[in-house]
C-alpha atoms as a PDB file:
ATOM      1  CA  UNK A   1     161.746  68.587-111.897  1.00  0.00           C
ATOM      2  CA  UNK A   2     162.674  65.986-109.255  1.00  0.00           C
ATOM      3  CA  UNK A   3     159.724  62.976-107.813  1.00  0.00           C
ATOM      4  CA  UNK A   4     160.014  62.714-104.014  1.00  0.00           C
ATOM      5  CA  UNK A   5     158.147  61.704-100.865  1.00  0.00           C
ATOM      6  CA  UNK A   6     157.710  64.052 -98.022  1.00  0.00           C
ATOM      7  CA  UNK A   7     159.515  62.615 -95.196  1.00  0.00           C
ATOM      8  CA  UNK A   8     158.758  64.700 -92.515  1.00  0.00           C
ATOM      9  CA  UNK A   9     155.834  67.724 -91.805  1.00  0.00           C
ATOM     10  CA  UNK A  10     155.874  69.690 -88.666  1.00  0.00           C
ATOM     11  CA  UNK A  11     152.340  71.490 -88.487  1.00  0.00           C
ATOM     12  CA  UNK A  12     153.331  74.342 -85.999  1.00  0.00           C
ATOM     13  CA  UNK A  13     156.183  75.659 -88.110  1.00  0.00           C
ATOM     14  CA  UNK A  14     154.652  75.123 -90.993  1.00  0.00           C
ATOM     15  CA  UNK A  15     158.014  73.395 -91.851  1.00  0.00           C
ATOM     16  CA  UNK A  16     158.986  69.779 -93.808  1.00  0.00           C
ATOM     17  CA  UNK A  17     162.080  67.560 -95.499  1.00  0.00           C
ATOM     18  CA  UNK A  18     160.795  66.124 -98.999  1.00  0.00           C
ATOM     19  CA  UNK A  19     163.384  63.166 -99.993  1.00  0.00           C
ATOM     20  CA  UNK A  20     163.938  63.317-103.803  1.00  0.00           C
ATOM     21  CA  UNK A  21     164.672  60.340-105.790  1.00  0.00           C
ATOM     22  CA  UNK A  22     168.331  61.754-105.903  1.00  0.00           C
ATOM     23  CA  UNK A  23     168.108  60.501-101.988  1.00  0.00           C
ATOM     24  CA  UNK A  24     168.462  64.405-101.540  1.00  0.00           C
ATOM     25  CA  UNK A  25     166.623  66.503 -98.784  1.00  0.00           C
ATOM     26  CA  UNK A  26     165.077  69.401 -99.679  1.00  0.00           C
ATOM     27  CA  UNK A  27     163.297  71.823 -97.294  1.00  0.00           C
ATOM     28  CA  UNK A  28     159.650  72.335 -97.874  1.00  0.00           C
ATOM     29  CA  UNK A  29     157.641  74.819 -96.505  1.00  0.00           C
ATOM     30  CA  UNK A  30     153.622  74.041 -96.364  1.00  0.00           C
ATOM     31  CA  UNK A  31     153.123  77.506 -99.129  1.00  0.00           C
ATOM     32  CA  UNK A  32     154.775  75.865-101.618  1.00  0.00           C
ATOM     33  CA  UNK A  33     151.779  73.089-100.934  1.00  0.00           C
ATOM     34  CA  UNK A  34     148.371  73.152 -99.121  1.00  0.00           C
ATOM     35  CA  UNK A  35     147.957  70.692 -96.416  1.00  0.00           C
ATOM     36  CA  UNK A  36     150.972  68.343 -97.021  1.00  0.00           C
ATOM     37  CA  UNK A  37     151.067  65.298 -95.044  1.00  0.00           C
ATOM     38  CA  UNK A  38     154.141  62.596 -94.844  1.00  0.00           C
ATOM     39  CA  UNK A  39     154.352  59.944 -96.993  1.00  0.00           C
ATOM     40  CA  UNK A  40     152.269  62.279-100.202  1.00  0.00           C
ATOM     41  CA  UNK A  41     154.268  61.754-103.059  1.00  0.00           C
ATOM     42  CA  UNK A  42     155.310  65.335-105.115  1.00  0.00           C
ATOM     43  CA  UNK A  43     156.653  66.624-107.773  1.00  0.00           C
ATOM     44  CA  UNK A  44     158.901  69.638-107.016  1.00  0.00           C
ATOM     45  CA  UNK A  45     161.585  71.910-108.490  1.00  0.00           C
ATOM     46  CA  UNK A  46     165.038  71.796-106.668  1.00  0.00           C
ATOM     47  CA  UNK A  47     166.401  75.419-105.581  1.00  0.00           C
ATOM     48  CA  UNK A  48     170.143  75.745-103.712  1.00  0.00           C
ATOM     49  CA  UNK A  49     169.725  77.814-100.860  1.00  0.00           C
ATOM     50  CA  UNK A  50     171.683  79.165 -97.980  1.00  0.00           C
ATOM     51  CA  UNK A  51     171.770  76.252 -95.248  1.00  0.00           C
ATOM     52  CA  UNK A  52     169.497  73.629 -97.503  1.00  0.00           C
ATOM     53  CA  UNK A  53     168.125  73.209-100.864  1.00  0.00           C
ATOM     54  CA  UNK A  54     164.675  73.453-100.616  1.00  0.00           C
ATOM     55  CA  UNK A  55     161.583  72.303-102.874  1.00  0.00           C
ATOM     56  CA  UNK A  56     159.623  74.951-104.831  1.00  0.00           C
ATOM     57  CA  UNK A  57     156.971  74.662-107.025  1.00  0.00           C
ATOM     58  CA  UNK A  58     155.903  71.409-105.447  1.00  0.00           C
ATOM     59  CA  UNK A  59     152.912  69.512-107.418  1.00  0.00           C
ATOM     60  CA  UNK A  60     151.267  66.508-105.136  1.00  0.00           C
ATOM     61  CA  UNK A  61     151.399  63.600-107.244  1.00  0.00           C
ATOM     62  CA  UNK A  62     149.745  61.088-104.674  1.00  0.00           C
ATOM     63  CA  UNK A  63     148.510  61.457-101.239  1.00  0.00           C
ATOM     64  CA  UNK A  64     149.737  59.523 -98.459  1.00  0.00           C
ATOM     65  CA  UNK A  65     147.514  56.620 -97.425  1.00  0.00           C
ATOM     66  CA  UNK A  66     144.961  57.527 -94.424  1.00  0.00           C
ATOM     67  CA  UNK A  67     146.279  57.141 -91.263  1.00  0.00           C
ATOM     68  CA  UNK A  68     145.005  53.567 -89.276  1.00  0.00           C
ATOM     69  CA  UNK A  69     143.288  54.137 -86.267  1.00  0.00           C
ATOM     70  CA  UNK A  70     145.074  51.025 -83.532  1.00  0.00           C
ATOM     71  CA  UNK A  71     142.448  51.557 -81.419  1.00  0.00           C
ATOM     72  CA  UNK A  72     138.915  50.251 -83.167  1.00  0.00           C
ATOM     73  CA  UNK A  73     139.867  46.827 -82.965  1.00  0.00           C
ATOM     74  CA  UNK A  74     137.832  46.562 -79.443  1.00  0.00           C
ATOM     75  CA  UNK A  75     140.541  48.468 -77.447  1.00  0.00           C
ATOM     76  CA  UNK A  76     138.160  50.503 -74.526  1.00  0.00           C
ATOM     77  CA  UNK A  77     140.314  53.293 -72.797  1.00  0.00           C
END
């Protein structure tokens, strides 16, 4: 089992990079974990795969920190 930090989440495809602390990518697709957003921190097992190794069995370990909203500081549109 490798710790990582999902780097990158693409919410159409369903499709995401998880950087391991080996400074590896792994491919991660969102069945392997419900709802993952960038930054969440996961515990995953690597698999070798045709084009990329990708993340199975992914655990989240932490959840990313909520997004800050720029605007509420006054800003009218």
């Amino acid at each position: 089992m490798i710790n990582g930090q999902i780097e990158f989440y693409d919410e159409d495809s369903e499709w995401g990079l998880i950087r391991g602390d080996d400074n590896h990518l792994y491919e991660l697709r969102s069945a392997q974990l419900p709802a993952p957003r960038v930054g969440d921190k996961v515990l995953f097992e690597p698999q070798h795969a045709a084009g990329a190794p990708r993340a199975v069995a992914v655990r989240r370990l932490r959840s990313a920190p909520a997004p800050i909203d720029l605007r509420r500081g006054g800003v009218r549109t």
